[in-house]
C-alpha atoms as a PDB file:
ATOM      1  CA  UNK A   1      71.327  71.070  10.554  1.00  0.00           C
ATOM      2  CA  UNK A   2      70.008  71.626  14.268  1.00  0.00           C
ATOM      3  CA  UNK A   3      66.693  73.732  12.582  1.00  0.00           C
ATOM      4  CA  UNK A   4      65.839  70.551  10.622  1.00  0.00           C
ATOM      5  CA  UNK A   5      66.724  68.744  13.561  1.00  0.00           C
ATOM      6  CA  UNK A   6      64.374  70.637  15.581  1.00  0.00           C
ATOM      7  CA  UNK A   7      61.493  70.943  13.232  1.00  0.00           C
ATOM      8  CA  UNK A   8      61.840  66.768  12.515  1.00  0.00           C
ATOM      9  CA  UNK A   9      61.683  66.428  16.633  1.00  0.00           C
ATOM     10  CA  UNK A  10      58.895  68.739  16.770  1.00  0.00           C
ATOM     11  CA  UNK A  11      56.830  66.969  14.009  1.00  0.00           C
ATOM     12  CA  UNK A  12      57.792  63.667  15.831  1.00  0.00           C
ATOM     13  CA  UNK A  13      56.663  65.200  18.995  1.00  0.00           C
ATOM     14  CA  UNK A  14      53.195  66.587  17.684  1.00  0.00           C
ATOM     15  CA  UNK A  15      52.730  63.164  16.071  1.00  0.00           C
ATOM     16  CA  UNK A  16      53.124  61.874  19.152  1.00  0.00           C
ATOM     17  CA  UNK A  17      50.557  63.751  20.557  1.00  0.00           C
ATOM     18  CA  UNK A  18      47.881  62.883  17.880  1.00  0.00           C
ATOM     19  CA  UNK A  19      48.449  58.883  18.586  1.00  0.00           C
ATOM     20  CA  UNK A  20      47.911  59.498  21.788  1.00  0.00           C
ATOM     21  CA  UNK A  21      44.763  61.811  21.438  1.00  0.00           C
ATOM     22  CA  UNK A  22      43.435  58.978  18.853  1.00  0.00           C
ATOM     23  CA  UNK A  23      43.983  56.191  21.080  1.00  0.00           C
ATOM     24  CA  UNK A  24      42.325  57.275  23.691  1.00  0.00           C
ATOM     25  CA  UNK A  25      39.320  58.353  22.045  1.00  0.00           C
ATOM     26  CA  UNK A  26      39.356  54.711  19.858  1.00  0.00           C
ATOM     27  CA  UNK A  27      39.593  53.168  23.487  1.00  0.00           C
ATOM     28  CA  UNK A  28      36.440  55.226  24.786  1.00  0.00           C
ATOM     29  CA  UNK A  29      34.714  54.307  21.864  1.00  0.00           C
ATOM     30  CA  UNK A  30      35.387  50.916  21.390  1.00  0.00           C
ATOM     31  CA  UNK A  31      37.767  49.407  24.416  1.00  0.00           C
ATOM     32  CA  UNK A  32      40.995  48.545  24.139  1.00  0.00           C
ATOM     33  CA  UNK A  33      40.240  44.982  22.538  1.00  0.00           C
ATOM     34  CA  UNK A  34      38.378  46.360  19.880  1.00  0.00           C
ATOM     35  CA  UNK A  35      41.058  49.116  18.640  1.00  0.00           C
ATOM     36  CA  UNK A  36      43.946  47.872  16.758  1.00  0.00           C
ATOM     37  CA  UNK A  37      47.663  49.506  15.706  1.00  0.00           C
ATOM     38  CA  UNK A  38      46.092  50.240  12.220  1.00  0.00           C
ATOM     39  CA  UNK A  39      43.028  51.843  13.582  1.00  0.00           C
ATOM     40  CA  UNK A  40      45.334  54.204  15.921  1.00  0.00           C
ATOM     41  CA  UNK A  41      47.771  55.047  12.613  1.00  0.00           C
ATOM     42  CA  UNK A  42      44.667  55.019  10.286  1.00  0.00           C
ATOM     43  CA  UNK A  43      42.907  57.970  12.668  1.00  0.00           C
ATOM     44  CA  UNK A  44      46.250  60.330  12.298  1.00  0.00           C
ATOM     45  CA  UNK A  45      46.619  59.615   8.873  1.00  0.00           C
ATOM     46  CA  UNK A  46      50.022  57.139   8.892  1.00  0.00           C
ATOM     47  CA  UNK A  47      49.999  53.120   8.653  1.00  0.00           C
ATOM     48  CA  UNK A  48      49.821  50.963  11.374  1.00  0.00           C
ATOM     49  CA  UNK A  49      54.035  50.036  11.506  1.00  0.00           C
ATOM     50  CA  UNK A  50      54.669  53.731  11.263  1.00  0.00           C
ATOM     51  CA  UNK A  51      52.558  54.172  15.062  1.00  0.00           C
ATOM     52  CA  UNK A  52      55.769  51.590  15.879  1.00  0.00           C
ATOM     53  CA  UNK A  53      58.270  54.567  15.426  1.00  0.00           C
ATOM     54  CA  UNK A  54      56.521  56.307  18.481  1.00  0.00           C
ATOM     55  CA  UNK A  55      55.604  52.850  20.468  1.00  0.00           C
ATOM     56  CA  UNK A  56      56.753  49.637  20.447  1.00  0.00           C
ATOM     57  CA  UNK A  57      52.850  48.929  20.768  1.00  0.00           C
ATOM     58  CA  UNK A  58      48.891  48.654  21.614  1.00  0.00           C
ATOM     59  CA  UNK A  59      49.485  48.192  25.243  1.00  0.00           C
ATOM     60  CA  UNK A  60      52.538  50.601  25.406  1.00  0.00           C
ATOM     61  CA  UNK A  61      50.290  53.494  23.918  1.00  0.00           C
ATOM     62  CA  UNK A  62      47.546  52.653  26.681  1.00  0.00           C
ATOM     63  CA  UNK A  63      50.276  52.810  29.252  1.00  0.00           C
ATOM     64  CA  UNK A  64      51.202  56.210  28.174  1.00  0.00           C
ATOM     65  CA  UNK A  65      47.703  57.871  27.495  1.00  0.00           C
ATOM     66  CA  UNK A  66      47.058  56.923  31.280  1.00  0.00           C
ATOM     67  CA  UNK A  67      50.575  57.703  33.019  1.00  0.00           C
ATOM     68  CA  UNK A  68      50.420  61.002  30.969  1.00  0.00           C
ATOM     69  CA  UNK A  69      47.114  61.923  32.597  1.00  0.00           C
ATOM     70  CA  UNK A  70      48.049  60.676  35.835  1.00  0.00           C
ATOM     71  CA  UNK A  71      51.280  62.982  35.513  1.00  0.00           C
ATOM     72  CA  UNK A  72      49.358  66.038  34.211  1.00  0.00           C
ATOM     73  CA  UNK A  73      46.817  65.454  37.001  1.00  0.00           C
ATOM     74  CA  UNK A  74      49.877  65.557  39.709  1.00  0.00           C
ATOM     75  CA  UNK A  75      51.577  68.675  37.602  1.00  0.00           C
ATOM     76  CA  UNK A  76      48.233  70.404  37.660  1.00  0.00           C
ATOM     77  CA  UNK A  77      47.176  69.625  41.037  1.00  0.00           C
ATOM     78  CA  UNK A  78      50.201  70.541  42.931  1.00  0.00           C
ATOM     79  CA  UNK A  79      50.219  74.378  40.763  1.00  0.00           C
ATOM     80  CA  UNK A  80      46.902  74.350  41.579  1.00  0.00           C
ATOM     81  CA  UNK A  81      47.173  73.910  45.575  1.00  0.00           C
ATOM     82  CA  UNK A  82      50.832  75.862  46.086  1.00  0.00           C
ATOM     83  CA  UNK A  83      48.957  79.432  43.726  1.00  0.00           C
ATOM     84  CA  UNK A  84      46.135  79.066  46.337  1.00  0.00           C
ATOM     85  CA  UNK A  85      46.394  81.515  49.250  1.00  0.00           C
ATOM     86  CA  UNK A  86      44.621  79.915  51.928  1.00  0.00           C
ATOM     87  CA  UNK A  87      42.954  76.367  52.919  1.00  0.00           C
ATOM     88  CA  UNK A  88      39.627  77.499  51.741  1.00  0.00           C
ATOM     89  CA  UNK A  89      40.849  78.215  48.174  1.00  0.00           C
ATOM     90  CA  UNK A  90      43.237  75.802  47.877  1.00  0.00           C
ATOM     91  CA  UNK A  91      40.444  72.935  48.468  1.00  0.00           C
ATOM     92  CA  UNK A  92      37.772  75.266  45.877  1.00  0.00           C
ATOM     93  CA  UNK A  93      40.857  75.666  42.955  1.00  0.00           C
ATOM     94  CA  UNK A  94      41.631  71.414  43.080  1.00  0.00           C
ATOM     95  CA  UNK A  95      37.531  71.179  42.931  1.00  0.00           C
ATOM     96  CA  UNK A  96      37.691  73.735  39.822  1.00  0.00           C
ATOM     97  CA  UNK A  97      41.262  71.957  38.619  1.00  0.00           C
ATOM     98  CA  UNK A  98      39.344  68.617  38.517  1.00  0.00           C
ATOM     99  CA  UNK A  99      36.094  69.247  37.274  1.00  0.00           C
ATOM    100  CA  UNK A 100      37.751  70.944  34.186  1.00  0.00           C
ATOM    101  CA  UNK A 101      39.608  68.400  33.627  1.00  0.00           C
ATOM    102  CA  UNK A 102      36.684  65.699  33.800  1.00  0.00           C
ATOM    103  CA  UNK A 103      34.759  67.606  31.818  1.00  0.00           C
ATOM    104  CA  UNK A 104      37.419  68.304  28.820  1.00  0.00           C
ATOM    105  CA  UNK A 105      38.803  64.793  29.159  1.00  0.00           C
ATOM    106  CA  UNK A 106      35.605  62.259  29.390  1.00  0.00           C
ATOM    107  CA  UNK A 107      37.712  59.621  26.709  1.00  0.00           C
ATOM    108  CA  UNK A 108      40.474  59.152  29.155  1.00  0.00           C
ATOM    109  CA  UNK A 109      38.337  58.368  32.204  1.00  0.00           C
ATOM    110  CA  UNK A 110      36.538  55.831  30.599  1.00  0.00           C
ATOM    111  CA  UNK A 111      39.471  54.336  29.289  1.00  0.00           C
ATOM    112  CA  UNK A 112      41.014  54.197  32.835  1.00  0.00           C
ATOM    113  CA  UNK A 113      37.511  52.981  34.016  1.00  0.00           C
ATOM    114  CA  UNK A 114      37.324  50.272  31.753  1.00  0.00           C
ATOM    115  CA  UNK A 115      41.013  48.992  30.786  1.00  0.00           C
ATOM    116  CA  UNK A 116      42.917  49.303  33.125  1.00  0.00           C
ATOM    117  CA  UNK A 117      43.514  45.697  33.637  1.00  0.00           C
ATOM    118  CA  UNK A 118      45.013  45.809  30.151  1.00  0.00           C
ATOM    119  CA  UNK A 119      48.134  47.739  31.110  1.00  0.00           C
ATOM    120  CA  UNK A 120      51.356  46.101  31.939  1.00  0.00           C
ATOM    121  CA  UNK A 121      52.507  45.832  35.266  1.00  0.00           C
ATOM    122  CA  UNK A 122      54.771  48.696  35.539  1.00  0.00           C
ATOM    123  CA  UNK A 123      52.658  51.232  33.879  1.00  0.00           C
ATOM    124  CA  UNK A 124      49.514  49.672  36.211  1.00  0.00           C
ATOM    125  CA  UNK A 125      52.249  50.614  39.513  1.00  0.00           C
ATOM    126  CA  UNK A 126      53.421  53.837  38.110  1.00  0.00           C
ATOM    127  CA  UNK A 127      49.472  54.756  37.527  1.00  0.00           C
ATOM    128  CA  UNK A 128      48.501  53.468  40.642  1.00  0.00           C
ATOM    129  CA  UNK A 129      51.876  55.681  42.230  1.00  0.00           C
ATOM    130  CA  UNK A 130      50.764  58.896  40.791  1.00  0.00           C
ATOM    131  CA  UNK A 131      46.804  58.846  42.068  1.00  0.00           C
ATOM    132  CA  UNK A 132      47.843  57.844  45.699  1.00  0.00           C
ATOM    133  CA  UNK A 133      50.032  61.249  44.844  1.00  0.00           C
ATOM    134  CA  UNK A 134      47.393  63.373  43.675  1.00  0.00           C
ATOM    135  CA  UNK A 135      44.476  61.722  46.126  1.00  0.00           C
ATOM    136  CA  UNK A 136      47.385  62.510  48.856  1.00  0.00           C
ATOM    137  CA  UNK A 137      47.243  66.709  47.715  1.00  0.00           C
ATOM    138  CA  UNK A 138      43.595  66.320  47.917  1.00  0.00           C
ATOM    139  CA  UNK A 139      43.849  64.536  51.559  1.00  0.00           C
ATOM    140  CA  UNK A 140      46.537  67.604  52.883  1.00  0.00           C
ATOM    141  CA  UNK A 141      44.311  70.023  51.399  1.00  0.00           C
ATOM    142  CA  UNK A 142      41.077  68.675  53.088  1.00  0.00           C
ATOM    143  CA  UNK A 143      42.775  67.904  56.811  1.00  0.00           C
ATOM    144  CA  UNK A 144      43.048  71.722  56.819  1.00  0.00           C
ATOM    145  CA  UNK A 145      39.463  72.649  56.917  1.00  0.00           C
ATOM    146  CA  UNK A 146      38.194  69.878  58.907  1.00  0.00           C
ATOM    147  CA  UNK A 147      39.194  67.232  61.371  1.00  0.00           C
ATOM    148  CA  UNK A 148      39.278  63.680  60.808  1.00  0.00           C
ATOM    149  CA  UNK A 149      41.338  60.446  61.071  1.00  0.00           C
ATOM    150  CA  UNK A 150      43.570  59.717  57.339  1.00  0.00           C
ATOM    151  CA  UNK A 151      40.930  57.126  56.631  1.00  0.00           C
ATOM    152  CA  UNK A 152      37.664  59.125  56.994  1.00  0.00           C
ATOM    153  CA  UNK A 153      39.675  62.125  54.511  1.00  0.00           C
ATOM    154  CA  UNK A 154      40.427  59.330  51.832  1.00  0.00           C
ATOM    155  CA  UNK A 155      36.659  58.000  51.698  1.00  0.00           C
ATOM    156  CA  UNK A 156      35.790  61.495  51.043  1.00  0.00           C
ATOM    157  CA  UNK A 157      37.940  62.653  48.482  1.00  0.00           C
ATOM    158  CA  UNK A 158      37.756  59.620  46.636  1.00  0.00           C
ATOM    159  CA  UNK A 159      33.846  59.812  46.780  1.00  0.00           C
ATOM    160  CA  UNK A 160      34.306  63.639  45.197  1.00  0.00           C
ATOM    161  CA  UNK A 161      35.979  61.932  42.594  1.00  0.00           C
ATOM    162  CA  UNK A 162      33.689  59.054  41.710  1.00  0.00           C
ATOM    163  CA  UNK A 163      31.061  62.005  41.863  1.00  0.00           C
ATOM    164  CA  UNK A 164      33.070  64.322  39.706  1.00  0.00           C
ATOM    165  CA  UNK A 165      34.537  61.437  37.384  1.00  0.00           C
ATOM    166  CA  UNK A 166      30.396  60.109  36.745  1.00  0.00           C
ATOM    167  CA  UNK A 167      29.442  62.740  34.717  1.00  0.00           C
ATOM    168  CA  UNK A 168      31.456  62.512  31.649  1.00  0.00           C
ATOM    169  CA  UNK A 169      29.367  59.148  31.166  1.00  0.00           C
ATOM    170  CA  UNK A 170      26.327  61.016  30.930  1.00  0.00           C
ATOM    171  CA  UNK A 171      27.051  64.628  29.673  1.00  0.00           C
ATOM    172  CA  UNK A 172      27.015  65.890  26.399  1.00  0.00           C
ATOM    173  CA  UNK A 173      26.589  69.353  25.925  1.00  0.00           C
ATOM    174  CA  UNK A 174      27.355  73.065  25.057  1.00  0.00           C
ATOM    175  CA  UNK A 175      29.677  75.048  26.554  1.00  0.00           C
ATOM    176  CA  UNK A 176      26.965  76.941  28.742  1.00  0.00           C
ATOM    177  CA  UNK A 177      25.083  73.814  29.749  1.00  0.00           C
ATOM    178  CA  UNK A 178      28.674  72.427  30.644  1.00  0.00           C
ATOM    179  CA  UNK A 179      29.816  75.632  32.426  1.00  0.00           C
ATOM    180  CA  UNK A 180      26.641  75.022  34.718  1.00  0.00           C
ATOM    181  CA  UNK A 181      27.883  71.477  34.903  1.00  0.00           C
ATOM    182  CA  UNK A 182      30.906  72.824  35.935  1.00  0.00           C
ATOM    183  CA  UNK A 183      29.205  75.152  38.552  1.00  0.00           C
ATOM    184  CA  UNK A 184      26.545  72.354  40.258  1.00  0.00           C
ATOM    185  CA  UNK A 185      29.500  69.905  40.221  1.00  0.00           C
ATOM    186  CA  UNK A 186      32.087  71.920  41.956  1.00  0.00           C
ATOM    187  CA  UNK A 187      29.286  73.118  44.596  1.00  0.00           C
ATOM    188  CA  UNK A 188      27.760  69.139  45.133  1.00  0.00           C
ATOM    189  CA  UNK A 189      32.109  68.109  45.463  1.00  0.00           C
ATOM    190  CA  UNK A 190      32.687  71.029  47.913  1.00  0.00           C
ATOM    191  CA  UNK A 191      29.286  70.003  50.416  1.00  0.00           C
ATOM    192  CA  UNK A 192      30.564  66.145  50.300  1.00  0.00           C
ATOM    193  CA  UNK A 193      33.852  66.920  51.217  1.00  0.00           C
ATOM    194  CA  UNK A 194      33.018  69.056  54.515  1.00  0.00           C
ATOM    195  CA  UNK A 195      29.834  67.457  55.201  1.00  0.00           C
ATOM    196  CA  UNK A 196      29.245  67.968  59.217  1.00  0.00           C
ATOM    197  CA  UNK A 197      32.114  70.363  59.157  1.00  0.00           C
ATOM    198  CA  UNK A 198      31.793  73.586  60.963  1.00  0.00           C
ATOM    199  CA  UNK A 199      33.525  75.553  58.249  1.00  0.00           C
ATOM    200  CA  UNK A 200      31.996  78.562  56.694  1.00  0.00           C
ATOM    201  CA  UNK A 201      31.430  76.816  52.760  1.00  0.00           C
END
């Protein structure tokens, strides 16, 4: 009984996963007003009431495909900065941390670009709780290698990431056109960050 159990929660679980990868690629492509439950369900492969066994709906599946990436951006971020071994690195591995994830997950930053007015209330405060968190490991990170009042770090980082986040938009390419991407991005993010700083880049 408990290895049916298990394999049913791990199908349920992987099925899970596939709604959520199919919304937010339906969202990119079309916006949130233009996808519907059936769509979602029809992109797995199961009807559109059977997507209600995972969600209770549309706007609860948005909620989650952005809190999840929100979460995993936190998760990631904080490995990310405590591995590093000095300020230097730490700043250079959440450059690398984000511009691999920008690059791999274009879908869900234009769905947060674009509908994130549709999400409820809480999931729009536990969103906007989890950037402050992650912009925050960017801001400790940053007030290490140069000086600067809390204000004057937060334009910056948040500028790296309007700069990092632009270029799913506009990039389509192969993996060694992408891996350049990767390397131009990560240098342009690094030079904005410590711009009139007197550290060694």
């Amino acid at each position: 009984m408990t290895s049916t159990s298990t394999a049913r929660d791990r199908a349920k679980a992987e099925r899970t996963d596939a709604l959520l990868e199919a919304a937010a690629r339906l969202f990119a492509e079309r916006g949130y007003s233009g996808v519907s439950l059936e769509d979602i369900g029809a992109a797995v492969g199961v009807s559109g009431p059977a997507v209600y066994r995972h969600f209770p709906g549309k706007q609860a599946l948005l909620g989650a495909v952005l809190t999840q990436v929100s979460a995993d951006l936190v998760a990631g971020g904080t490995r990310v900065a405590e591995e590093a071994t000095d300020a230097p690195h730490r700043m250079r591995a959440l450059i690398g941390f984000h511009v691999e994830f920008a690059l791999g997950k274009a879908d869900v930053i234009r769905v947060q670009d674009r509908d994130l007015a549709h999400l409820s209330d809480a999931d729009r405060a536990e969103v906007r709780r989890l950037q402050r968190t992650y912009i925050d490991l960017w801001i400790d990170a940053l007030s290490d290698l140069r000086e600067g009042g809390s204000e004057d770090q937060r334009l910056r980082v948040q500028a790296c990431f309007g700069l990092i986040n632009s270029t799913p938009h506009s990039t389509r390419s192969s993996a060694r056109a992408q891996a350049e991407t990767a390397r131009v991005l990560s240098a342009m993010a690094l030079s904005a960050l410590l711009a009139d700083s007197t550290v060694d880049q």
